[in-house]
Protein backbone atom coordinates (compact mmCIF):
# COMPACT_ATOMS: atom_id res chain seq x y z
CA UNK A 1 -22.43 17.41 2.47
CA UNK A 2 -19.18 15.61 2.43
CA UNK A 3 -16.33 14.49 4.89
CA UNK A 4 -12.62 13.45 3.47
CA UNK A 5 -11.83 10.52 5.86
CA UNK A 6 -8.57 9.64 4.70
CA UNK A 7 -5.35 10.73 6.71
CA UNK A 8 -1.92 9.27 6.55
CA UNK A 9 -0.07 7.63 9.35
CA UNK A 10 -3.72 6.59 11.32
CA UNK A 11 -3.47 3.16 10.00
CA UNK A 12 -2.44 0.61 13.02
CA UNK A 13 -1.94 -2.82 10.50
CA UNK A 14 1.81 -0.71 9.80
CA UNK A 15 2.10 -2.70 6.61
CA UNK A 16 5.42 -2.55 5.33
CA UNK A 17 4.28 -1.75 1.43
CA UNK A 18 1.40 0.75 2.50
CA UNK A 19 1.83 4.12 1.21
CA UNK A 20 -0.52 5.48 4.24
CA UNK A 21 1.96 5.19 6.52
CA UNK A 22 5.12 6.95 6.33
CA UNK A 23 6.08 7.19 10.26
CA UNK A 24 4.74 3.95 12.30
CA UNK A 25 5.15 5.85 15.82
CA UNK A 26 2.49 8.28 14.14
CA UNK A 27 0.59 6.25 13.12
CA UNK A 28 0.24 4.06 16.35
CA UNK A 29 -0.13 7.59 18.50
CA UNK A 30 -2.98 8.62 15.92
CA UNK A 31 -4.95 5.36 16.42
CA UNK A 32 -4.20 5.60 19.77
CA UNK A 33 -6.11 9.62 20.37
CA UNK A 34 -9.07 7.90 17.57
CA UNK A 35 -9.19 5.10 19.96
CA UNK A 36 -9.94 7.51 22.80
CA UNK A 37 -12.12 9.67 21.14
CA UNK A 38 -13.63 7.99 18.28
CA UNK A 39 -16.68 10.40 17.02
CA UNK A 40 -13.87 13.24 16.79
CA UNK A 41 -13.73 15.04 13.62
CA UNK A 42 -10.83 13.65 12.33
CA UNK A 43 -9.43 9.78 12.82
CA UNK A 44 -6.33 11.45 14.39
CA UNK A 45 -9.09 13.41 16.73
């Protein structure tokens, strides 16, 4: 069995070259919900 873990705008460095990324307000509210549930399913829980 497999999991994808990747998803774009969870990354909370907000580097300015990083493709991840594309909306840093996103990105900060997605770490934010993995930060408050971290054993969701998803990083963006």
């Amino acid at each position: 069995m497999s999991k994808d873990i990747g998803e774009y705008n969870t990354c909370p460095h907000l580097c300015h070259y990083c493709y991840a990324n594309t909306n840093n307000a996103a990105a900060m509210e997605n770490w934010r919900r993995h930060c408050a549930c971290p054993h969701a399913d998803t990083i963006a829980g």
